[in-house]
C-alpha atoms as a PDB file:
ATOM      1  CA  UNK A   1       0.500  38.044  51.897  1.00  0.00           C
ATOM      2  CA  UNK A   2       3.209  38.819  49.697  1.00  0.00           C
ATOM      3  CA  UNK A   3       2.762  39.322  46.303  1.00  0.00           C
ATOM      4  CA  UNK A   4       4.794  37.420  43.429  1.00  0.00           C
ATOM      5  CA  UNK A   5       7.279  39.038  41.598  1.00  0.00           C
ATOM      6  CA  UNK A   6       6.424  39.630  37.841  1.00  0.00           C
ATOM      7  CA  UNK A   7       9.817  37.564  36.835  1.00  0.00           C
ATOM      8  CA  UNK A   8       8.622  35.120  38.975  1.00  0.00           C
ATOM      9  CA  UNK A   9       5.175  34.569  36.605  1.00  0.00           C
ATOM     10  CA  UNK A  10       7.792  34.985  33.507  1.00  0.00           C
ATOM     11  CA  UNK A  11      10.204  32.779  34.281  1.00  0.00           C
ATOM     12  CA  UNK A  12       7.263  30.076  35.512  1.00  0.00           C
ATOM     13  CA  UNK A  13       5.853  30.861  31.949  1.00  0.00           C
ATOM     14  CA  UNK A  14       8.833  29.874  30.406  1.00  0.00           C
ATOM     15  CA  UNK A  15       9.743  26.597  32.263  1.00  0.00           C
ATOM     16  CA  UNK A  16       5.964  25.151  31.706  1.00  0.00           C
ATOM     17  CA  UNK A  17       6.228  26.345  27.772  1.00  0.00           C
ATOM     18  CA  UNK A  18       9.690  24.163  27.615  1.00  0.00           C
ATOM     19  CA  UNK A  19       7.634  21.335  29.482  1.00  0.00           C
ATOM     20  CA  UNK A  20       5.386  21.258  26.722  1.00  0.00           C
ATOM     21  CA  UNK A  21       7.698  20.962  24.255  1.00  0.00           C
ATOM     22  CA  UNK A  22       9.684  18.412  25.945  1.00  0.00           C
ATOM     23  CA  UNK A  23       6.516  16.499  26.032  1.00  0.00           C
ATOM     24  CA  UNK A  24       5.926  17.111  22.466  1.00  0.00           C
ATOM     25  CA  UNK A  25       9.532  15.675  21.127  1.00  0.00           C
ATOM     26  CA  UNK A  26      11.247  19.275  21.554  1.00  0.00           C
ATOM     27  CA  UNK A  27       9.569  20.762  18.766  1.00  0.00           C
ATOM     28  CA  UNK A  28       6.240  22.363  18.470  1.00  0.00           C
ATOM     29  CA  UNK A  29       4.485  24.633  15.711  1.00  0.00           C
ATOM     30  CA  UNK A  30       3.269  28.545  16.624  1.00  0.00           C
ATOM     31  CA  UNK A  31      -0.075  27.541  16.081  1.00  0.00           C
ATOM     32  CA  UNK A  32      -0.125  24.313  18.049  1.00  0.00           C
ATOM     33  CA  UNK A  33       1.930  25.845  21.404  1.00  0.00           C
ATOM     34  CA  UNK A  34      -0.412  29.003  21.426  1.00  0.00           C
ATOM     35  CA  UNK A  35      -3.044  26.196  21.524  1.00  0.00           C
ATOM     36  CA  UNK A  36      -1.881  24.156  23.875  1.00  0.00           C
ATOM     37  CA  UNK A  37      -1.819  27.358  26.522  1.00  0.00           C
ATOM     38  CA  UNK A  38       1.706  28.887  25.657  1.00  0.00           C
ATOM     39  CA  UNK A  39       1.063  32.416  25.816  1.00  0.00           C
ATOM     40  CA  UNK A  40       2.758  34.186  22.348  1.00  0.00           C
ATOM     41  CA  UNK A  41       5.132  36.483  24.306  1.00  0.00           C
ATOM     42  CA  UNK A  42       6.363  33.861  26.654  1.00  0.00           C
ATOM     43  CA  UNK A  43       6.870  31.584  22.878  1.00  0.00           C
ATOM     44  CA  UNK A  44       9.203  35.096  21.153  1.00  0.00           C
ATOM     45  CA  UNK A  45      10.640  35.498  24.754  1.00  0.00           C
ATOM     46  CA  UNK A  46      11.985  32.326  24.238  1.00  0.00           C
ATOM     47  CA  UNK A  47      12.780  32.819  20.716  1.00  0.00           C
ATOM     48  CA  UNK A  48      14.540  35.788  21.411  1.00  0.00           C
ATOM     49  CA  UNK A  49      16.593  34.206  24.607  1.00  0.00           C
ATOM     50  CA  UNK A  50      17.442  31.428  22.264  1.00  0.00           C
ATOM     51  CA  UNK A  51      16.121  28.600  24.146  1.00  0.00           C
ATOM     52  CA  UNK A  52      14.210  27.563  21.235  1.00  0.00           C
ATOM     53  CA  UNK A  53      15.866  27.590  18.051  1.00  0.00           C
ATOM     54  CA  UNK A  54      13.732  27.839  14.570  1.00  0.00           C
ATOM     55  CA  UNK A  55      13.761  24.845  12.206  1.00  0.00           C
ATOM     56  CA  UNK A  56      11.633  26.889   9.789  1.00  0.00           C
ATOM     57  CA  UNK A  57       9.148  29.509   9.557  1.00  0.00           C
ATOM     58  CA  UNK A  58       6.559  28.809  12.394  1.00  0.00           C
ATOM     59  CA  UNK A  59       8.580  26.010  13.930  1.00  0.00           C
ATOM     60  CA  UNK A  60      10.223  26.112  16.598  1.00  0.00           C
ATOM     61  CA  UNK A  61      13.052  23.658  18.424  1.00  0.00           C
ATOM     62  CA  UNK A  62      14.404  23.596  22.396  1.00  0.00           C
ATOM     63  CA  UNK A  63      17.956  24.369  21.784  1.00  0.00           C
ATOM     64  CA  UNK A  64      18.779  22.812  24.884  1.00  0.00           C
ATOM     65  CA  UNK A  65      18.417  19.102  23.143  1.00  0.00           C
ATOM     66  CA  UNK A  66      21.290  17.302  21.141  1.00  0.00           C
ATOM     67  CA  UNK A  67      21.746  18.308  17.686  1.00  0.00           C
ATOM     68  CA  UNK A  68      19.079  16.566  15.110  1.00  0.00           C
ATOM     69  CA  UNK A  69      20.349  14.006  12.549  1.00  0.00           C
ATOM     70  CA  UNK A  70      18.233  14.730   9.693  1.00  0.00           C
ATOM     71  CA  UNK A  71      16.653  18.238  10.587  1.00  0.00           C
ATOM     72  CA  UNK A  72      15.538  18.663   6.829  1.00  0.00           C
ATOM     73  CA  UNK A  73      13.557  15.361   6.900  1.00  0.00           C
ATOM     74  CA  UNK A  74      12.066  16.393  10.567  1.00  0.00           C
ATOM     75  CA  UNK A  75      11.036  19.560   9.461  1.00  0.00           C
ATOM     76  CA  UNK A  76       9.195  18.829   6.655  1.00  0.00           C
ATOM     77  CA  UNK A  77       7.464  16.052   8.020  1.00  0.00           C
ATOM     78  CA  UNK A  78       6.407  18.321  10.668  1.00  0.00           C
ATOM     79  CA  UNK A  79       5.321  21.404   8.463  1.00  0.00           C
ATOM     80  CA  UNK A  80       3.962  18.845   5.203  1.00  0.00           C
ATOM     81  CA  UNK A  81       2.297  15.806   7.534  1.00  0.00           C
ATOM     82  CA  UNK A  82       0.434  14.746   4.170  1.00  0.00           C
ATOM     83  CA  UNK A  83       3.547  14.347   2.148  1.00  0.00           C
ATOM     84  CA  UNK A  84       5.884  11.245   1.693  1.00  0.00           C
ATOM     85  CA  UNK A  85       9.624  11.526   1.447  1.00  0.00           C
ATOM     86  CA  UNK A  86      10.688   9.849  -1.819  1.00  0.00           C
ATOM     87  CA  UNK A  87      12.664  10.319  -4.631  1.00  0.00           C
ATOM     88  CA  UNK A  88      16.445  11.128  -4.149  1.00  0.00           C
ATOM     89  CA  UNK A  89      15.845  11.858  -0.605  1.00  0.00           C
ATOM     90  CA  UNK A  90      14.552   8.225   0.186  1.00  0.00           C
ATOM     91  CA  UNK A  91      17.103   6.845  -1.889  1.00  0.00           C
ATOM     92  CA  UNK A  92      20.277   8.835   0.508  1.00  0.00           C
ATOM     93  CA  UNK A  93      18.223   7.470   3.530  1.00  0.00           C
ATOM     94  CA  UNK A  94      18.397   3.705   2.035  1.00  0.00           C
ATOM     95  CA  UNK A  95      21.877   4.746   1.528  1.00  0.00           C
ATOM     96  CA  UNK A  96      21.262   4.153  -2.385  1.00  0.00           C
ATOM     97  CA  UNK A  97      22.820   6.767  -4.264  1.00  0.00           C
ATOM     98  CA  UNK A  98      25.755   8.745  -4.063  1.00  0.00           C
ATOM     99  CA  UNK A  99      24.183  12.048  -4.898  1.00  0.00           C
ATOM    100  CA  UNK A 100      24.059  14.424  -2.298  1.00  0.00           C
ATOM    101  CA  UNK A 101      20.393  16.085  -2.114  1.00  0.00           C
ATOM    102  CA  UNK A 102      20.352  19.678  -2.042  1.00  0.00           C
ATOM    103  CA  UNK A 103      16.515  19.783  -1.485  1.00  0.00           C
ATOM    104  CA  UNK A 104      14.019  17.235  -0.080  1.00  0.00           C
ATOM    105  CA  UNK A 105      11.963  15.468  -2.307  1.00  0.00           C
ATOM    106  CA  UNK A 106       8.436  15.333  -1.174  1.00  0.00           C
ATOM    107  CA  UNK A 107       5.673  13.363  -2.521  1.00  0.00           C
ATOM    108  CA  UNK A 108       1.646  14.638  -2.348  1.00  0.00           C
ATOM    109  CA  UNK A 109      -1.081  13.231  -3.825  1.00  0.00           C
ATOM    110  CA  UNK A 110      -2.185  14.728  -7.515  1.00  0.00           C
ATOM    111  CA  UNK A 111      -4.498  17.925  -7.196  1.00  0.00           C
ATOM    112  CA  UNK A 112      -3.254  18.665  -3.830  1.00  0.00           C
ATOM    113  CA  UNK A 113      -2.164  22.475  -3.001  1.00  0.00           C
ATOM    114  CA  UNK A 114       1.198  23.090  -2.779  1.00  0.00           C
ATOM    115  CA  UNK A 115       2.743  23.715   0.480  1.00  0.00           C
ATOM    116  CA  UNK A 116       4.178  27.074   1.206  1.00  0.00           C
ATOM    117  CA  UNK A 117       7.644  26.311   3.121  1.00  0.00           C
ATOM    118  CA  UNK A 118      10.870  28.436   2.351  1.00  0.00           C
ATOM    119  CA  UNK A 119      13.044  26.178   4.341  1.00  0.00           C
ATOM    120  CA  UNK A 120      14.774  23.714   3.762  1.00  0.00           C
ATOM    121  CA  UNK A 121      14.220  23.859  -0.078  1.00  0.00           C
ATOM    122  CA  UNK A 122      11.864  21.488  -0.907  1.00  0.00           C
ATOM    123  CA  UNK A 123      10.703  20.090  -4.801  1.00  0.00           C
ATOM    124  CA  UNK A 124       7.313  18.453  -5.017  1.00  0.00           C
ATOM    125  CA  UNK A 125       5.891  15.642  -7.021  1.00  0.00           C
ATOM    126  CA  UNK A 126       2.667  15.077  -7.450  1.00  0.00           C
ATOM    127  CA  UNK A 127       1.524  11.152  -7.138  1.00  0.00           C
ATOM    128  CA  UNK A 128      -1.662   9.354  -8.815  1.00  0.00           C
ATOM    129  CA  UNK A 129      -3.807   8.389  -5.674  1.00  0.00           C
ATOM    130  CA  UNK A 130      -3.348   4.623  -6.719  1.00  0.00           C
ATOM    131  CA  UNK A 131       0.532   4.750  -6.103  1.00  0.00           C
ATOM    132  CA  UNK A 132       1.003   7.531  -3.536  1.00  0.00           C
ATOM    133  CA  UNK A 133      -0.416   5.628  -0.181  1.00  0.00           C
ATOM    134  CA  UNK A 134       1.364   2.209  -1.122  1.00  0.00           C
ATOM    135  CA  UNK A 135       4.772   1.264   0.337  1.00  0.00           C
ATOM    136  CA  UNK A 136       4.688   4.625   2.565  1.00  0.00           C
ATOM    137  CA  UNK A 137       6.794   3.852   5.835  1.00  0.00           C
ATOM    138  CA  UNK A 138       7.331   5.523   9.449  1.00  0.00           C
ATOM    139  CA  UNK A 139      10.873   5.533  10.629  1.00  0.00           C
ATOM    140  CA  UNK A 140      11.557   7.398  13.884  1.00  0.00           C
ATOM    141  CA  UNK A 141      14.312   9.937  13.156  1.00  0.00           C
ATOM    142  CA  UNK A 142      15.249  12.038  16.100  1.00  0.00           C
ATOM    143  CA  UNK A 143      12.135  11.089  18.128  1.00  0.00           C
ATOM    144  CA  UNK A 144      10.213  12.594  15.449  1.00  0.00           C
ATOM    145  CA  UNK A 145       7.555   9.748  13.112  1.00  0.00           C
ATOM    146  CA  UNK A 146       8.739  10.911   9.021  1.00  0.00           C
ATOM    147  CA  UNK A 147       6.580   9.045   6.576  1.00  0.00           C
ATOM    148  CA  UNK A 148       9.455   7.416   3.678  1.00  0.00           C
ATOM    149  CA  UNK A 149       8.803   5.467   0.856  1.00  0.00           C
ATOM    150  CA  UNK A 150      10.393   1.771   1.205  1.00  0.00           C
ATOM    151  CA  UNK A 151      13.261   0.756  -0.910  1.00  0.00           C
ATOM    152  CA  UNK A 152      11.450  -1.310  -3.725  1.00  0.00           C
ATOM    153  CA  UNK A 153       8.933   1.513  -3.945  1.00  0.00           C
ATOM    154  CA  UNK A 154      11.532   4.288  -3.995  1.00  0.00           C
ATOM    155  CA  UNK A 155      13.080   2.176  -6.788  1.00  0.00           C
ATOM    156  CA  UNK A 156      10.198   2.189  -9.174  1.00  0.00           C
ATOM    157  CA  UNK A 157       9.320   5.456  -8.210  1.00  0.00           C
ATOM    158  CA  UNK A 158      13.038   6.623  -9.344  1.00  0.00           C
ATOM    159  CA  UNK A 159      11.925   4.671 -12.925  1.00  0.00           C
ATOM    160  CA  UNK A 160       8.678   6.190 -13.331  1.00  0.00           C
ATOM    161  CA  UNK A 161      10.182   9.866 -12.598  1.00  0.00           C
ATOM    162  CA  UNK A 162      13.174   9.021 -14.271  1.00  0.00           C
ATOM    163  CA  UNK A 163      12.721  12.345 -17.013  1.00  0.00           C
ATOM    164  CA  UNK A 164      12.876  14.347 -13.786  1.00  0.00           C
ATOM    165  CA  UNK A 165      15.788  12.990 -11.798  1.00  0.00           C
ATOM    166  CA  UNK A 166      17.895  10.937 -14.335  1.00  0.00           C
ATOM    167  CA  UNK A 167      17.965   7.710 -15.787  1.00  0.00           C
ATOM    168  CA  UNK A 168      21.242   6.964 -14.388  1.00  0.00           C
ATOM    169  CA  UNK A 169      20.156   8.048 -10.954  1.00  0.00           C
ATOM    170  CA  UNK A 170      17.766   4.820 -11.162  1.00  0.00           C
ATOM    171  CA  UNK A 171      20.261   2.271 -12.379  1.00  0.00           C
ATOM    172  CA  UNK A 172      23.103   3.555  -9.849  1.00  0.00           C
ATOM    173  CA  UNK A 173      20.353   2.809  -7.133  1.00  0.00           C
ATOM    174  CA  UNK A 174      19.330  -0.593  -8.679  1.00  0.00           C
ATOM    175  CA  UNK A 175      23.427  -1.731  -8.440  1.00  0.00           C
ATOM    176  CA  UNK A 176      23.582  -0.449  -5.251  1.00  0.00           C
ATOM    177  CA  UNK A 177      20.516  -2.395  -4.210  1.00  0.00           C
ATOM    178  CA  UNK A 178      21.683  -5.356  -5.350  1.00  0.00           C
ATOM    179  CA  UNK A 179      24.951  -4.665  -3.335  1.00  0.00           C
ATOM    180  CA  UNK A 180      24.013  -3.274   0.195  1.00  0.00           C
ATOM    181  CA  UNK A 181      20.524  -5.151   0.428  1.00  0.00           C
ATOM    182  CA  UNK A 182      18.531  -8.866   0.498  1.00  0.00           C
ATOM    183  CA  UNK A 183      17.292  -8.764  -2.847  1.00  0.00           C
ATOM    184  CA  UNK A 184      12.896  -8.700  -2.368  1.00  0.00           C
ATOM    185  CA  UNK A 185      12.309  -9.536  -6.547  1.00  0.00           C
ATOM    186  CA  UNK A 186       8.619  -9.942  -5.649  1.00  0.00           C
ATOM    187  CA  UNK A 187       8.346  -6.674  -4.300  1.00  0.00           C
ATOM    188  CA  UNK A 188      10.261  -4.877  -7.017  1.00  0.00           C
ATOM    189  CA  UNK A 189       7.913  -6.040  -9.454  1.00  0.00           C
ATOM    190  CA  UNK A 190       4.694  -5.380  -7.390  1.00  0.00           C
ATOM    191  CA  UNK A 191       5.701  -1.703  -7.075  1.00  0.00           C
ATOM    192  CA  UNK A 192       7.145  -1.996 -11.242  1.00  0.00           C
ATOM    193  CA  UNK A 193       3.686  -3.187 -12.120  1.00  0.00           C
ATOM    194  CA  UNK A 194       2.015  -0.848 -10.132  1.00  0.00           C
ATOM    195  CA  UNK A 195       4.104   2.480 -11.160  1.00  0.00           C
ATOM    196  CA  UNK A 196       3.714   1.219 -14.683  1.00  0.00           C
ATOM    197  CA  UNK A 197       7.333   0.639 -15.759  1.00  0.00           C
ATOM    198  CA  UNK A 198       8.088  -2.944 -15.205  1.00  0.00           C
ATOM    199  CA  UNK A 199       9.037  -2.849 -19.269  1.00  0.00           C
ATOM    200  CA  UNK A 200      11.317  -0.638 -18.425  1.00  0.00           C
ATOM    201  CA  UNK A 201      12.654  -1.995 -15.565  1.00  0.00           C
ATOM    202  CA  UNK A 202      12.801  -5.990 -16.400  1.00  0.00           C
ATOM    203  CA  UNK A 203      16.055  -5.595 -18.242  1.00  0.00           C
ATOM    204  CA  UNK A 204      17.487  -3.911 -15.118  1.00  0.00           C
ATOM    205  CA  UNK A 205      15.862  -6.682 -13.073  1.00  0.00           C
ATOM    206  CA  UNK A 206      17.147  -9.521 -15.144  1.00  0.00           C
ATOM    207  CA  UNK A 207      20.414  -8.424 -14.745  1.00  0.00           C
ATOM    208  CA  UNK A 208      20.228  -8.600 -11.004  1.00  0.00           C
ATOM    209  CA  UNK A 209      19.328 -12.531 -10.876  1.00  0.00           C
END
């Protein structure tokens, strides 16, 4: 009987570790490959042979797929699961501001522990737990689920945090929203009640009727 050839046992290694992350959407933590059975030198093997590329520390990517459309956004939805996109960041995916986000704004609920992640640069806001689990949505970016806030809730979260990211930031997005988008009044003032600043918002809302 002839015995198999150590590269043989590698190189099977390596072809069942990129099945799993096939399976898995292409991208897979350290932790959760080693547990599904991927042996930690066939995982830097591939690191090294770059045919998985690293989104971030711990996470890694199979650089054989196309080219992600919102890595930031995938990443930290993969490395933060508990956090919500929002802010800035959920107002450039609703296309409602022309700022360009240098960091992704991350919502988690107040008292949580921060999340240690050194890329992409990410600036937390802590949420009251009666306004961070309402108007949270899934949208399926690059095969990958990333938990958004919705556009009316975005918009009265951009009022409520409007010390930290700019008054005008707000307004620009409320214009914008009344451009690019079927106006949902009801739902504007739901989330303005619930964030606490429909006073400050109803002039900005009149205006819009």
């Amino acid at each position: 009987m002839s015995r198999r050839h150590p590269i043989d046992r590698k190189t099977r290694g390596a072809e069942q570790a990129k099945g799993l992350f096939r399976r898995h959407g292409g991208v897979l933590s350290t932790s959760k490959a080693i547990r599904l059975g991927v042996h930690p030198r066939v995982l830097y093997g591939l690191r090294d042979s770059r045919a998985l590329e690293p989104l971030s520390r711990g996470l890694y990517r199979l650089s054989e797929m196309s080219p992600l459309d919102h890595p930031d956004l995938v990443t930290v939805a993969l490395r933060i699961p508990t956090g919500v996109v929002c802010l800035i960041s959920a107002l450039s995916f609703h296309e409602l501001t022309t700022e360009i986000p240098h960091e992704v704004h991350v919502a988690l609920t107040r008292g949580s522990e921060r999340p240690r992640i050194v890329h992409p640069p990410v600036r937390f806001f802590w949420f009251g737990e009666n306004t961070f689990g309402k108007g949270v949505e899934t949208h399926k970016l690059d095969g990958l689920p990333v938990r958004i806030y919705s556009v009316e809730k975005t918009l009265a979260d951009c009022f409520k945090f409007r010390n930290k990211i700019g008054l005008d930031t707000a307004i620009e997005a409320l214009k914008l929203y009344r451009e690019r988008r079927r106006l949902r009044i009801d739902a504007l003032v739901e989330f303005a009640r619930l964030c606490r600043v429909e006073r400050v918002m109803r002039p900005y809302l009149e205006a819009l009727l």
